[in-house]
Protein backbone atom coordinates (compact mmCIF):
# COMPACT_ATOMS: atom_id res chain seq x y z
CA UNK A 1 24.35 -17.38 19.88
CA UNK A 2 22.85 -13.93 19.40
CA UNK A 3 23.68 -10.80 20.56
CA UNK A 4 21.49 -8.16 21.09
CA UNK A 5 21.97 -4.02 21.79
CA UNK A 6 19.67 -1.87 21.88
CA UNK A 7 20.88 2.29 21.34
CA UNK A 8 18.70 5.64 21.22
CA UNK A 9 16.86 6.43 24.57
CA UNK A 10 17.18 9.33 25.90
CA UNK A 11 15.23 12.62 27.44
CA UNK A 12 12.91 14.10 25.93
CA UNK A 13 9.84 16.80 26.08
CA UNK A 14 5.75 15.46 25.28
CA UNK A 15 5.42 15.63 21.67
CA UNK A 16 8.96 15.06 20.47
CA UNK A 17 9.82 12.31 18.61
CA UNK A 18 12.87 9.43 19.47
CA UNK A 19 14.63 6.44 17.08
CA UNK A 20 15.45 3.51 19.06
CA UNK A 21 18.04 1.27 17.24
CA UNK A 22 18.67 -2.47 18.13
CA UNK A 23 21.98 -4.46 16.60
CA UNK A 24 21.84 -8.16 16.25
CA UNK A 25 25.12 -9.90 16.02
CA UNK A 26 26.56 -13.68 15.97
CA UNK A 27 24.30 -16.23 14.26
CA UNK A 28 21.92 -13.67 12.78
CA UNK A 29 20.69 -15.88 10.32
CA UNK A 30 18.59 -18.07 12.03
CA UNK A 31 16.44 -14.88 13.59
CA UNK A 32 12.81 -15.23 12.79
CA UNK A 33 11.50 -12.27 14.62
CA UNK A 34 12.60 -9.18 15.95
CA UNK A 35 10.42 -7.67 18.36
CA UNK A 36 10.26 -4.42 20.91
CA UNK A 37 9.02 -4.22 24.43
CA UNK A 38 8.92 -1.50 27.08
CA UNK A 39 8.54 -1.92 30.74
CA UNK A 40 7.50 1.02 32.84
CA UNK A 41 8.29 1.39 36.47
CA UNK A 42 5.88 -0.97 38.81
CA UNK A 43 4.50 -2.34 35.58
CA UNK A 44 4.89 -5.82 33.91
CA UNK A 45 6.84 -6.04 30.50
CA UNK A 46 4.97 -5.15 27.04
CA UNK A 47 4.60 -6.11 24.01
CA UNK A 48 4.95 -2.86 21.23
CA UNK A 49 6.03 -4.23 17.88
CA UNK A 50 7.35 -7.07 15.70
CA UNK A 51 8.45 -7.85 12.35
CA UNK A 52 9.28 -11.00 10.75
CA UNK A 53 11.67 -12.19 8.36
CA UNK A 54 9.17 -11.58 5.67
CA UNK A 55 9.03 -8.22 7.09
CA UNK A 56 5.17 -8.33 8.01
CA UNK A 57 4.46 -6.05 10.96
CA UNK A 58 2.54 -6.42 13.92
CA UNK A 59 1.40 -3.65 16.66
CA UNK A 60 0.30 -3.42 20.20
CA UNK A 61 -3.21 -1.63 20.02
CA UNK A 62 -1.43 1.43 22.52
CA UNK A 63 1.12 2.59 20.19
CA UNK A 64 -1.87 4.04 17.42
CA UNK A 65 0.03 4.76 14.64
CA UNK A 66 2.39 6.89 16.97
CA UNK A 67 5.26 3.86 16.98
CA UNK A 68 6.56 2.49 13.65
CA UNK A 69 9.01 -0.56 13.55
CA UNK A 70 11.69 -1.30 10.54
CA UNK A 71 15.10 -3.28 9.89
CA UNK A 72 18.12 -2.38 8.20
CA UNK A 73 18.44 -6.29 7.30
CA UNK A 74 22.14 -5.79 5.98
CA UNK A 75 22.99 -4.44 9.14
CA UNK A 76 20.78 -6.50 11.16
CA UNK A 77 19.60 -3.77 13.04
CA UNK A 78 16.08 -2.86 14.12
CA UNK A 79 14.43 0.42 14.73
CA UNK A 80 11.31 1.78 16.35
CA UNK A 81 10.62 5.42 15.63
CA UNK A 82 8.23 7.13 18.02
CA UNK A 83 6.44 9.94 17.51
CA UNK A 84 4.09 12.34 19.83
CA UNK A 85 5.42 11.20 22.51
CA UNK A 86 3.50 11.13 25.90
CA UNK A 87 4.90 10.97 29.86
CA UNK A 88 3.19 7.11 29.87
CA UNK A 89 5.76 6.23 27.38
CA UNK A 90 8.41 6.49 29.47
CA UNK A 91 9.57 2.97 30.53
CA UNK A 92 12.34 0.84 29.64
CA UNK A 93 12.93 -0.49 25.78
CA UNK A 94 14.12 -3.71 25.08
CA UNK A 95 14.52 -5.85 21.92
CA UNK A 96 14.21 -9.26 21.90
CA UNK A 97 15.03 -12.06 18.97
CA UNK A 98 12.69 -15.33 17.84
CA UNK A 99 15.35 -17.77 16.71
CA UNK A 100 14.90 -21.19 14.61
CA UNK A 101 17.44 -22.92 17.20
CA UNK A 102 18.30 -22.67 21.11
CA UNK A 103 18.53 -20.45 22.61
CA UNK A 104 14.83 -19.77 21.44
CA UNK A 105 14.85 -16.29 22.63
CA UNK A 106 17.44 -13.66 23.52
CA UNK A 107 17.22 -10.29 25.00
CA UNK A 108 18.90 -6.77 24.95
CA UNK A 109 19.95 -5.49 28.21
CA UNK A 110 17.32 -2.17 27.25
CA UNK A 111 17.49 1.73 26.77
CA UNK A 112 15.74 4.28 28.58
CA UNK A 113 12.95 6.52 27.38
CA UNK A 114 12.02 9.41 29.79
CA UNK A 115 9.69 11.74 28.24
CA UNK A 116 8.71 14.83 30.32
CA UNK A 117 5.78 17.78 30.15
């Protein structure tokens, strides 16, 4: 089993800038892929980032060079840092793990992003 929590939302103003920070723990070694997703009020869940054990990235086409995803892999911890960021970003983050064995998939239980003009 995985665990997953996910640390950093918070308030903030359009234009300033937040880390998120997600902490794997338990059988880390058979993660594959760590990804983020945000869900905004009355909206359905979205994809924003991954990265892969190889540490090749992937994007959503939204986040525009405004998002960028790491890993501390010794910690197994995952970060997305946003920057310039906008009202419509305010939703929900979650992190979710791609394992090699069952349970296939495993979520965080999400931080809040508010951002406000």
């Amino acid at each position: 089993q995985v665990r997953v929590v996910e640390s950093g939302g918070g308030l903030v103003q359009v234009g300033e800038s937040l880390r998120l920070s997600c902490t794997a723990s338990g059988s880390t070694s058979s993660i594959q892929v760590m990804e983020w997703h945000r869900q905004a009020p009355g909206k359905e869940r979205e994809f924003i980032a991954s990265i892969n054990k190889g540490g090749a990235t992937n994007y959503a086409d939204f986040v525009q060079s405004r998002f960028t995803i790491s890993r501390d892999k010794a910690r197994n911890t995952l970060f997305l840092q946003m920057n310039s960021l906008k009202p419509e970003d305010t939703a929900v983050y979650s992190c979710k793990v791609v394992r090699t064995q069952y349970p296939w998939y495993t979520w965080g239980q999400g931080t809040q992003v508010t951002v406000f003009s």
